[in-house]
C-alpha atoms as a PDB file:
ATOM      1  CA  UNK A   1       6.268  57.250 -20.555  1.00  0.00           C
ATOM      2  CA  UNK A   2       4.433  59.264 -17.766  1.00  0.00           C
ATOM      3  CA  UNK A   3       1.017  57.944 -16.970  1.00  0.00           C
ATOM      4  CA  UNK A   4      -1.185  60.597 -18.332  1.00  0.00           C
ATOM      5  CA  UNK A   5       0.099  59.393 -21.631  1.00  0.00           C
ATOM      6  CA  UNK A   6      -0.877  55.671 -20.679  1.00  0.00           C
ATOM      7  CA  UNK A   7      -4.090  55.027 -23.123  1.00  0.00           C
ATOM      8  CA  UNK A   8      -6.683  53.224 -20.705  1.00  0.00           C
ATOM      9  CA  UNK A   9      -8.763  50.725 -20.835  1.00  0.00           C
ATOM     10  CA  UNK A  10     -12.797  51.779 -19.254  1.00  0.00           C
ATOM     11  CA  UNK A  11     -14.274  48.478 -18.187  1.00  0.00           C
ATOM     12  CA  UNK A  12     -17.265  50.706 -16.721  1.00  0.00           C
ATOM     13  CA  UNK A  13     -19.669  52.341 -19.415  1.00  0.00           C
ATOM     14  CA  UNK A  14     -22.906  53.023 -20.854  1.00  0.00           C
ATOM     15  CA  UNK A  15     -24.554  55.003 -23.002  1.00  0.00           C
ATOM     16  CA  UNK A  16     -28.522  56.148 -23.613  1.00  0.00           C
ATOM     17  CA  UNK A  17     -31.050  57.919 -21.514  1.00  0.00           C
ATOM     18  CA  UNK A  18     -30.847  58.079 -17.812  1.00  0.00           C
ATOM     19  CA  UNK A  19     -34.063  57.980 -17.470  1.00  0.00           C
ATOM     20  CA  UNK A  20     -34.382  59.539 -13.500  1.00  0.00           C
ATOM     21  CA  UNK A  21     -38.271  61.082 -12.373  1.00  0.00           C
ATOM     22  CA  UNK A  22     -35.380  64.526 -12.134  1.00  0.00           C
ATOM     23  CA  UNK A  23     -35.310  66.461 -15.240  1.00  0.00           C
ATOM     24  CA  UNK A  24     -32.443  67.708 -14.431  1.00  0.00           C
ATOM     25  CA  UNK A  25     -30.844  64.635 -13.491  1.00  0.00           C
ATOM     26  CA  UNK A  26     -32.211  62.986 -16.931  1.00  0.00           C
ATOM     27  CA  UNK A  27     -30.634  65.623 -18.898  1.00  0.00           C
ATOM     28  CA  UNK A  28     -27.049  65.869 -17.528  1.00  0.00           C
ATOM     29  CA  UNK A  29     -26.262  62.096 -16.702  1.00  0.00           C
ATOM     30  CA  UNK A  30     -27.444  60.902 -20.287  1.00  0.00           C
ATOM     31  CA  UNK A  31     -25.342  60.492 -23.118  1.00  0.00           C
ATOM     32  CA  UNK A  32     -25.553  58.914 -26.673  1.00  0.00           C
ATOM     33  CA  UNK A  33     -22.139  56.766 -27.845  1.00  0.00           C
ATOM     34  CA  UNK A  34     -20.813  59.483 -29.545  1.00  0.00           C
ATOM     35  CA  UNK A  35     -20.436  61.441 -26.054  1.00  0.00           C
ATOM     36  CA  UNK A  36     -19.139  58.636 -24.296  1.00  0.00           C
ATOM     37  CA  UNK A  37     -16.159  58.329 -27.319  1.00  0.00           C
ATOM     38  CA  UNK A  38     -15.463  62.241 -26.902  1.00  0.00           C
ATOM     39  CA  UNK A  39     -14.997  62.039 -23.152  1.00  0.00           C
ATOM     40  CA  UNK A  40     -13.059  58.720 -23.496  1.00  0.00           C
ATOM     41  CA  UNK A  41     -10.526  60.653 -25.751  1.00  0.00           C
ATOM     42  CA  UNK A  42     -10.645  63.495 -23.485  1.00  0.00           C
ATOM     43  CA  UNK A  43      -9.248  60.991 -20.729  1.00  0.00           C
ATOM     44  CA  UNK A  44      -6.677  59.114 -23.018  1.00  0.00           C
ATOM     45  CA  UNK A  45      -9.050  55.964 -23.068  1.00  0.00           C
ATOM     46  CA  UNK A  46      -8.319  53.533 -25.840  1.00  0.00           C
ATOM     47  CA  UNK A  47     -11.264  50.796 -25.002  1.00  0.00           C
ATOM     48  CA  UNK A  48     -14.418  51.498 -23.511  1.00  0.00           C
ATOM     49  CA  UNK A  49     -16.829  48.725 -22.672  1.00  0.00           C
ATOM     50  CA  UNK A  50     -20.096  49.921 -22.495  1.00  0.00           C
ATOM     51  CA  UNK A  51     -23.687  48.717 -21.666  1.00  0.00           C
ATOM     52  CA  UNK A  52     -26.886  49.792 -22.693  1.00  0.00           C
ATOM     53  CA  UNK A  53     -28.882  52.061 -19.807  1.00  0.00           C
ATOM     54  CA  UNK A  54     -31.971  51.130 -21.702  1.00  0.00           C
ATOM     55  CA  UNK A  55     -31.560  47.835 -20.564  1.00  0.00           C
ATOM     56  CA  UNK A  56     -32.068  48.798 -17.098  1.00  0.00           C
ATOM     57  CA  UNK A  57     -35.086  50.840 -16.759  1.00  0.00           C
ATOM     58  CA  UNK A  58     -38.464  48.620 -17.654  1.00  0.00           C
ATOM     59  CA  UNK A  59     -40.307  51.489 -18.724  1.00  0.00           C
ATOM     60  CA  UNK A  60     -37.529  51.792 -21.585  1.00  0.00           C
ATOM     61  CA  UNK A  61     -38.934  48.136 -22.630  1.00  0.00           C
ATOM     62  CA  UNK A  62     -37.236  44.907 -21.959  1.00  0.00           C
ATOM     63  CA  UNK A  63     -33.764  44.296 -21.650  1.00  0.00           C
ATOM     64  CA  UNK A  64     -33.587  42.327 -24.458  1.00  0.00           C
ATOM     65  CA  UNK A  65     -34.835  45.038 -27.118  1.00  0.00           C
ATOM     66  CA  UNK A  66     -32.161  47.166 -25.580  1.00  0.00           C
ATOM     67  CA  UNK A  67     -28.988  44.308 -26.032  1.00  0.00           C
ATOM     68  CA  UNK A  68     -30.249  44.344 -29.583  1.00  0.00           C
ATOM     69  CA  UNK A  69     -30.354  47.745 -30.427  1.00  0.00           C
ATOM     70  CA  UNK A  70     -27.063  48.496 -28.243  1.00  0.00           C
ATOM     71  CA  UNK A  71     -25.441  45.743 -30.510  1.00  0.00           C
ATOM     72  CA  UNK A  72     -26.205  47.944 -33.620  1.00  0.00           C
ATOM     73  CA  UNK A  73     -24.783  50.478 -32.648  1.00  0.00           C
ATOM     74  CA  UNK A  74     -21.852  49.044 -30.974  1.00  0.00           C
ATOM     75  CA  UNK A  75     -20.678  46.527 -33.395  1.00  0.00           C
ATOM     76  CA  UNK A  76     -18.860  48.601 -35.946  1.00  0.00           C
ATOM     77  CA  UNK A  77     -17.692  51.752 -33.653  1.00  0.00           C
ATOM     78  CA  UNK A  78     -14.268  51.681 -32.952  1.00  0.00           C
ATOM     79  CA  UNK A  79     -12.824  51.383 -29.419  1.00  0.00           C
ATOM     80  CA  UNK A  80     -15.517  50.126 -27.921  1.00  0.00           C
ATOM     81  CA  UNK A  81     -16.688  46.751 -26.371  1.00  0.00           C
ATOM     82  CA  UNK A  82     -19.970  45.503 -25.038  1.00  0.00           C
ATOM     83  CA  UNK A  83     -21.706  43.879 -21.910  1.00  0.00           C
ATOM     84  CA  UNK A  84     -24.672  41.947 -22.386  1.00  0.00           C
ATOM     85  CA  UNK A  85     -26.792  43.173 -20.161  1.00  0.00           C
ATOM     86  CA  UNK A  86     -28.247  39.894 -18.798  1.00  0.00           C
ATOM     87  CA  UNK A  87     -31.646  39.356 -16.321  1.00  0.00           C
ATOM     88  CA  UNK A  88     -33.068  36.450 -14.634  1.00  0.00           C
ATOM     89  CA  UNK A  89     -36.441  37.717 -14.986  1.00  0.00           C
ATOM     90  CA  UNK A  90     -35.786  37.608 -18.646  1.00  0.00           C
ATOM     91  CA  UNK A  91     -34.548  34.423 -20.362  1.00  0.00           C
ATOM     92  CA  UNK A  92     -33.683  35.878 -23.716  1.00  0.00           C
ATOM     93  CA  UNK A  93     -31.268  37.924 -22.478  1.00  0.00           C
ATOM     94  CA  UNK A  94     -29.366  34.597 -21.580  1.00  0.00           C
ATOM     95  CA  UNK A  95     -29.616  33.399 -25.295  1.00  0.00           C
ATOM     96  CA  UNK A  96     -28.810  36.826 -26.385  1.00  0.00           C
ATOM     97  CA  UNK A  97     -25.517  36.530 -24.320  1.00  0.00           C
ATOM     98  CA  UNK A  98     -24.194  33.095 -25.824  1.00  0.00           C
ATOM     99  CA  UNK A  99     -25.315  34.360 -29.622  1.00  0.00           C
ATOM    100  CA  UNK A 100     -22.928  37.511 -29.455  1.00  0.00           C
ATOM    101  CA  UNK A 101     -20.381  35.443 -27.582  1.00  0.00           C
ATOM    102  CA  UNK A 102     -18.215  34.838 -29.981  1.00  0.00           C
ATOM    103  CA  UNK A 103     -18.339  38.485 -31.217  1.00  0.00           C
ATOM    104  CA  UNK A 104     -14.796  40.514 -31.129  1.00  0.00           C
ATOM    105  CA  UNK A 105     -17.019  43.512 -29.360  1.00  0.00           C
ATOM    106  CA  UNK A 106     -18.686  41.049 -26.919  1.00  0.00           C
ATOM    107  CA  UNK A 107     -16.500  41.227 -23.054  1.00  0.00           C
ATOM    108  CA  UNK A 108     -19.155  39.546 -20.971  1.00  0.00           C
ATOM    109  CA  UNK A 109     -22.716  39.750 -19.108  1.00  0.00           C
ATOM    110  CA  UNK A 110     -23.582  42.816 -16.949  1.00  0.00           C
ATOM    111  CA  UNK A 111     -26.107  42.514 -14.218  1.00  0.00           C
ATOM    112  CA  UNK A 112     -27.993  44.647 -11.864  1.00  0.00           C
ATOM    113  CA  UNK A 113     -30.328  42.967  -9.339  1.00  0.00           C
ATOM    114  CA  UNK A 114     -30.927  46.668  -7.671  1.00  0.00           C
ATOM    115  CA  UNK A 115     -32.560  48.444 -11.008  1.00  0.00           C
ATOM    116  CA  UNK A 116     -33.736  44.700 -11.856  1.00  0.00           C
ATOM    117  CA  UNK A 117     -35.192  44.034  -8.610  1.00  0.00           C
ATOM    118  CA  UNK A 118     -33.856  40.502  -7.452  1.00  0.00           C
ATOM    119  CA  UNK A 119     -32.020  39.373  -4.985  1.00  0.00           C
ATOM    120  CA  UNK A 120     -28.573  37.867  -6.111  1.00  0.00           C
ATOM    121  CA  UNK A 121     -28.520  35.501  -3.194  1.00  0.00           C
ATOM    122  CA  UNK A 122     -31.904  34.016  -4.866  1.00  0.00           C
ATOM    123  CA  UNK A 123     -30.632  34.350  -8.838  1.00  0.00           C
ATOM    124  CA  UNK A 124     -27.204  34.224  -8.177  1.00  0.00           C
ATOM    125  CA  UNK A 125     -26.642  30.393  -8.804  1.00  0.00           C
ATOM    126  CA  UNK A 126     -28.094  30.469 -12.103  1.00  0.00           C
ATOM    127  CA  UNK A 127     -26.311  33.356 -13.579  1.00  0.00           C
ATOM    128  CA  UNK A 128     -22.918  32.245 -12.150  1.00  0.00           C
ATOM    129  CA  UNK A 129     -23.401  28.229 -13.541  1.00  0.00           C
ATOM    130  CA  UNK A 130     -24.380  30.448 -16.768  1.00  0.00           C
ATOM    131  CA  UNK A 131     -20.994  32.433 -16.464  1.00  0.00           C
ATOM    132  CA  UNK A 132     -18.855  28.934 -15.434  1.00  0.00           C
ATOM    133  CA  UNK A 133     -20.455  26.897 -18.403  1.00  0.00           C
ATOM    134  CA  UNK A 134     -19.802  29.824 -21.627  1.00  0.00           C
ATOM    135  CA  UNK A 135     -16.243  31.198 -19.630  1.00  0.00           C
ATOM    136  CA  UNK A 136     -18.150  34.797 -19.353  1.00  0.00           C
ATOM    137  CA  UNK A 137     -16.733  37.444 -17.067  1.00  0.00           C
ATOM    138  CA  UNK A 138     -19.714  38.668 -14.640  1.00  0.00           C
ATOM    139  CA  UNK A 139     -20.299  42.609 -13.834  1.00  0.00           C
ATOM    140  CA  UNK A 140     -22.539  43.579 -11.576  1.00  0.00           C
ATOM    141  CA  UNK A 141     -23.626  46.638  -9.294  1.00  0.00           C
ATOM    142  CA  UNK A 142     -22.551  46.493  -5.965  1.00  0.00           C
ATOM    143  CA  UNK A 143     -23.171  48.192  -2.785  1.00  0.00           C
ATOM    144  CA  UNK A 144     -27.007  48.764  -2.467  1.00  0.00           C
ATOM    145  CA  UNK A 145     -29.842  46.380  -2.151  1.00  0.00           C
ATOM    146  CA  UNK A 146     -30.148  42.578  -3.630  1.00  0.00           C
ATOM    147  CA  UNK A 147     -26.316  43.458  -4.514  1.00  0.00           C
ATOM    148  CA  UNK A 148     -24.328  43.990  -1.235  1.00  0.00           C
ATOM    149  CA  UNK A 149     -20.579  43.063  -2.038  1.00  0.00           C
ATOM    150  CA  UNK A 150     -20.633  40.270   0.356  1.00  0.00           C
ATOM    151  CA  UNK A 151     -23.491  38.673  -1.524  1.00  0.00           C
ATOM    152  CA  UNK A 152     -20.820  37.534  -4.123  1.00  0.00           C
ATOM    153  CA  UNK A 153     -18.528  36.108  -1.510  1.00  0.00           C
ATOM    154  CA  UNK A 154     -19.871  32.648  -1.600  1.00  0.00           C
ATOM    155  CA  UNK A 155     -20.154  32.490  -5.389  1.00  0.00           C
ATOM    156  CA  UNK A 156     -17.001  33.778  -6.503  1.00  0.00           C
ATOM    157  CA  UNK A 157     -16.044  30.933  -4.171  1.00  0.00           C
ATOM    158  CA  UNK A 158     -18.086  28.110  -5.735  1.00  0.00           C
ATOM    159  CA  UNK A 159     -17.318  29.211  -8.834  1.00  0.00           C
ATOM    160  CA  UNK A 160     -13.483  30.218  -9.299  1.00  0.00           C
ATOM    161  CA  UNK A 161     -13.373  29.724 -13.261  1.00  0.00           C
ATOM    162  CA  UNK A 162     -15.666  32.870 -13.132  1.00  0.00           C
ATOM    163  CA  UNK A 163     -14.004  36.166 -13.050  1.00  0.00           C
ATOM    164  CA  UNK A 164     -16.391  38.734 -10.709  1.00  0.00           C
ATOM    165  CA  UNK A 165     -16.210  42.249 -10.679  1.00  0.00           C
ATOM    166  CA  UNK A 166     -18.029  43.950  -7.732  1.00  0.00           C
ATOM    167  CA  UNK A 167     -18.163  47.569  -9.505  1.00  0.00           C
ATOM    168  CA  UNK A 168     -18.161  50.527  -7.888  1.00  0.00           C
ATOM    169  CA  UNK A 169     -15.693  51.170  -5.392  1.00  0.00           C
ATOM    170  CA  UNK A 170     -17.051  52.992  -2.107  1.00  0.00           C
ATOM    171  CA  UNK A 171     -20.714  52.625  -3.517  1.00  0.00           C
ATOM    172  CA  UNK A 172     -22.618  51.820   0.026  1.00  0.00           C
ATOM    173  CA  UNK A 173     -26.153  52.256   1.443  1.00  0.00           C
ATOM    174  CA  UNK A 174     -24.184  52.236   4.824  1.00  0.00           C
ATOM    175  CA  UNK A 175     -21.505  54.795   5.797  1.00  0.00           C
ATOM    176  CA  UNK A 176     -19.399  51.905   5.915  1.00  0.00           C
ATOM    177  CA  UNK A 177     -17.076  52.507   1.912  1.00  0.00           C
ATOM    178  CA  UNK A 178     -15.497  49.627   2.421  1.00  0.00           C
ATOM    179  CA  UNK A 179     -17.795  46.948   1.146  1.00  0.00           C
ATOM    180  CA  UNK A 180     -16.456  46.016  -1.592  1.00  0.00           C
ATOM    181  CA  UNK A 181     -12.460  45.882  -0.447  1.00  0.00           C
ATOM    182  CA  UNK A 182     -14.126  43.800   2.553  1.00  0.00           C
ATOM    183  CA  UNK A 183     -15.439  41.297   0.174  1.00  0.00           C
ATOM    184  CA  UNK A 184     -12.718  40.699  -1.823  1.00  0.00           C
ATOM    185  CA  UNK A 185     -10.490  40.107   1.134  1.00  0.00           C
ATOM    186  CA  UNK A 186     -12.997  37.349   2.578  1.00  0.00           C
ATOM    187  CA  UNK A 187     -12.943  35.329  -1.218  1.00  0.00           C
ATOM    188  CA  UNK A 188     -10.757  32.411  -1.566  1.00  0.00           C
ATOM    189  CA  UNK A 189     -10.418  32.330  -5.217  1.00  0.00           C
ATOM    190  CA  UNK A 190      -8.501  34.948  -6.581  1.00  0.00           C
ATOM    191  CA  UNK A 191     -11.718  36.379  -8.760  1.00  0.00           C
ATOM    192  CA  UNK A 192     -13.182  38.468  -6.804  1.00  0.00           C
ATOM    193  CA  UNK A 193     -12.643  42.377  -8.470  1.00  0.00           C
ATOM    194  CA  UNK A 194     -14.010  45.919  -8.486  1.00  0.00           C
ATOM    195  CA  UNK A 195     -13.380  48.907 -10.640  1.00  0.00           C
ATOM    196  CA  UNK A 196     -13.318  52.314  -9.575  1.00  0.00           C
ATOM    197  CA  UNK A 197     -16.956  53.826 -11.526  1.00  0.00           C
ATOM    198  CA  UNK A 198     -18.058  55.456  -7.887  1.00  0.00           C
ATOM    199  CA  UNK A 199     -18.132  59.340  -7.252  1.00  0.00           C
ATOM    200  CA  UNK A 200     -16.538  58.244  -4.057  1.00  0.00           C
ATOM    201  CA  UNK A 201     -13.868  56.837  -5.454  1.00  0.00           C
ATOM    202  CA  UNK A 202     -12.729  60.761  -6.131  1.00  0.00           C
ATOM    203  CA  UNK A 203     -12.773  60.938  -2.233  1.00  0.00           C
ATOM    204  CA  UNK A 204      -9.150  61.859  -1.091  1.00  0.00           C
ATOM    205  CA  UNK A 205      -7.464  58.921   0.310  1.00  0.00           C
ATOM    206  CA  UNK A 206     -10.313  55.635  -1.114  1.00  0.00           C
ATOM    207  CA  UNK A 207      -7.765  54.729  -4.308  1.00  0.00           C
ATOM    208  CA  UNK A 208      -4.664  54.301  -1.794  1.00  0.00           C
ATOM    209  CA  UNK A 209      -6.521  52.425   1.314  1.00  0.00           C
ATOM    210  CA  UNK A 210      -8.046  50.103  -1.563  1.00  0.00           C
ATOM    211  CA  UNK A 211      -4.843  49.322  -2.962  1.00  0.00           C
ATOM    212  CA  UNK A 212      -2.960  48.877  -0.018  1.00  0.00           C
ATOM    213  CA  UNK A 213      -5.983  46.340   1.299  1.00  0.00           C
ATOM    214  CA  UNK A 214      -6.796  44.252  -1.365  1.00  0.00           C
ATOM    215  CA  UNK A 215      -3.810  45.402  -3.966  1.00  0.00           C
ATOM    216  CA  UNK A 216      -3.878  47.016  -7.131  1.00  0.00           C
ATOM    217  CA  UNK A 217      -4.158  44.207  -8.937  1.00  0.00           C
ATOM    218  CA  UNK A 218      -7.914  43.664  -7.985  1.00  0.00           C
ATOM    219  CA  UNK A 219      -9.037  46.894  -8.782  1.00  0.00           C
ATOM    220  CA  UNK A 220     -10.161  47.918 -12.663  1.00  0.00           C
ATOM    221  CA  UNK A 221     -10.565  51.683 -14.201  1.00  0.00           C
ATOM    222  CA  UNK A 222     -14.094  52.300 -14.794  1.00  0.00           C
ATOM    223  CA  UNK A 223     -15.690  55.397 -15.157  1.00  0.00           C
ATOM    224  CA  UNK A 224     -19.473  54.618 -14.926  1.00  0.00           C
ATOM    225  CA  UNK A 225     -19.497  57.660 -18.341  1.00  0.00           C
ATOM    226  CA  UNK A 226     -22.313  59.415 -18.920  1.00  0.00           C
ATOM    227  CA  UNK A 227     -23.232  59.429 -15.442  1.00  0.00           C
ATOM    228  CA  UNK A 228     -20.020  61.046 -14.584  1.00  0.00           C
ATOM    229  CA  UNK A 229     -17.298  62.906 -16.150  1.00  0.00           C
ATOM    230  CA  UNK A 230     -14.509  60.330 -17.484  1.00  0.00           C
ATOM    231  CA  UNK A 231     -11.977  62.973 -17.227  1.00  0.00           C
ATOM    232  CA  UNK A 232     -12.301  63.795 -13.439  1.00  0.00           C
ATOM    233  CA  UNK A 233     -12.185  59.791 -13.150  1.00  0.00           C
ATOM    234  CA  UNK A 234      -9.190  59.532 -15.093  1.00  0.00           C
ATOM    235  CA  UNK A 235      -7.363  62.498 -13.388  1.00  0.00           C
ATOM    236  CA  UNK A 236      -8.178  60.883  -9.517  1.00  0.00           C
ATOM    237  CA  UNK A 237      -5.807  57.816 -10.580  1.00  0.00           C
ATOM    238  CA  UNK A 238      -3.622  59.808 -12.936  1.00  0.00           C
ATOM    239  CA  UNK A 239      -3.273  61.645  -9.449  1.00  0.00           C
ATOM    240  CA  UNK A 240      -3.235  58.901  -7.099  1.00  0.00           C
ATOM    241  CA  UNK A 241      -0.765  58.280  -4.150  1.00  0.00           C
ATOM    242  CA  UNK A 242       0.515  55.172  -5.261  1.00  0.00           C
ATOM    243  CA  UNK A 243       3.208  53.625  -7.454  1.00  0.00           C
ATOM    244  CA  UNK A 244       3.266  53.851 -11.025  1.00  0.00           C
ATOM    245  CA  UNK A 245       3.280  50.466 -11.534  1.00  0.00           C
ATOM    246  CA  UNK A 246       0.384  50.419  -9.686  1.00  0.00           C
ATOM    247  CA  UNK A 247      -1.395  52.939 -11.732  1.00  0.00           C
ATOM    248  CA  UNK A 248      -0.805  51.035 -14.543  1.00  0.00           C
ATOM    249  CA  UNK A 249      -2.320  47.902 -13.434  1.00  0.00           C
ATOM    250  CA  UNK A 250      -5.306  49.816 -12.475  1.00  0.00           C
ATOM    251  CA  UNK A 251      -5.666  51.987 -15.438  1.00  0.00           C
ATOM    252  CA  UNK A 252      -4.612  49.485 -18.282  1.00  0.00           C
ATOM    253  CA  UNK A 253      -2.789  46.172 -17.473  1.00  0.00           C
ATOM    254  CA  UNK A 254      -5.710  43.964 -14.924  1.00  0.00           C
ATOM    255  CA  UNK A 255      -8.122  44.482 -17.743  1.00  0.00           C
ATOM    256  CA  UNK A 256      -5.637  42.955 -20.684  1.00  0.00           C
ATOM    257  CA  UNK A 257      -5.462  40.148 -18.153  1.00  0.00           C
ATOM    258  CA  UNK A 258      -9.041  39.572 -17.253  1.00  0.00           C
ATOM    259  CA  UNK A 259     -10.413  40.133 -21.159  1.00  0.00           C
ATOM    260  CA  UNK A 260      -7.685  38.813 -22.712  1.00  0.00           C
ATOM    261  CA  UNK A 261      -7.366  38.487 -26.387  1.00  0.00           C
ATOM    262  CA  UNK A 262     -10.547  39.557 -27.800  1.00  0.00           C
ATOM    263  CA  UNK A 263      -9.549  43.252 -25.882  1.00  0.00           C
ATOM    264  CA  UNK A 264      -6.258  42.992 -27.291  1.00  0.00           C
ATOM    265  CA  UNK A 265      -7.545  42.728 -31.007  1.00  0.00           C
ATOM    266  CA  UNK A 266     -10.103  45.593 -30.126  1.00  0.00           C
ATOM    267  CA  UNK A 267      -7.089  47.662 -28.644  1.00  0.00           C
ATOM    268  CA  UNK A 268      -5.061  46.752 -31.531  1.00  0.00           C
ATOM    269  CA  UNK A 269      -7.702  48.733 -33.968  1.00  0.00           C
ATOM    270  CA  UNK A 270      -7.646  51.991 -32.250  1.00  0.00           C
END
């Protein structure tokens, strides 16, 4: 089977309102579920796990109202899967996270400390002894401030039954689009991940140095949908100088591992 035809698995969504100050920017990088599933069939994606964008803008409300609403809508559509969008400033959303758990839609908690406004260094402690205790896979934004990739270093480390992904491959405040690959080569643990839901990850030559640093099997498909064009993300690995064995990890295979059976039954359905 060529790998176009491989059906793969987004580990990087969302769906709602971008809600930017830009019109412009509001109007083109929002999108409502339905969206997100068209452009996930337009790149041959079986599973898409999404998270609420709600969740991370406080003038939207609290991220709480969000998880709840997102969960409505989530629960019964077909090929998708959730984060629970979690934050240490608010403690329902940790309640929230254990309720849904046990949920066949529920992958994990997704954090961002940069749209949230803490410091993971600070907070980080608590959500990863959160994440150890229930067995929850942790996303979070990387790259920018209270999130720099090597912030995660030392947890990942302390807490190897935690599975980490560092999204965003590239994603810097620096010049420097290595963060992320640099951090995963300084853990110890083997849990340290990141997924490929950057615009610069469609820079020519990012997917092959990132594989041949840190290895294809630490790096996840995401396409960070409606804020870009799942296609175009798609096509960049469908297009990739590597192996296709490598592809295949990337595109399908690391997130069957990491997810395990609850994405199986999902990816079963659809």
């Amino acid at each position: 089977m060529e790998i176009k035809q491989i059906k793969a698995i987004d580990v990087h969504a969302h769906f709602g309102d971008y809600l930017a100050e830009d019109k412009i920017y509001a109007e083109i990088m929002s999108g409502d579920i339905d969206t997100v599933g068209k452009r996930a069939k337009q790149a041959n994606t079986k599973v898409t796990i999404v998270s609420s964008l709600k969740a991370f803008f406080p003038k939207s409300g609290s991220p709480a109202a969000a998880n709840i609403e997102a969960v409505s809508l989530i629960k019964n559509k077909i090929g998708f899967m959730f984060w629970i969008v979690v934050d240490p400033m608010c403690p329902e959303t940790f309640v929230q996270a254990e309720v849904f758990s046990n949920e066949k839609f529920f992958a994990g908690i997704k954090i961002h400390p940069l749209l949230h406004k803490y410091p993971i260094k600070k907070y980080g402690g608590r959500i990863f002894e959160f994440a150890a205790k229930n067995q929850f896979v942790v996303q979070s934004h990387s790259g920018q401030d209270n999130c720099m990739p090597e912030d995660f270093v030392d947890f990942a480390d302390s807490f190897p039954e935690v599975k980490i992904i560092i999204s965003h491959l590239g994603c810097s405040d620096t010049e420097r689009l290595t963060l992320q690959m640099d951090a995963i080569l300084k853990s110890k643990k083997n849990n340290l991940f990141t997924d490929t839901s950057s615009f610069r990850s469609i820079f020519p030559g990012l997917i092959e140095m990132a594989v041949k640093n840190i290895g294809a099997y630490r790096i996840l498909y995401g396409t960070d949908t409606p804020l870009y064009f799942s296609p175009s993300q798609r096509a960049r690995i469908d297009n990739a100088d590597i192996s296709d064995a490598e592809k295949l990890l990337i595109l399908r295979e690391n997130a069957l591992n990491i997810f395990g059976h609850k994405l199986r039954r999902v990816s079963r359905k659809t």
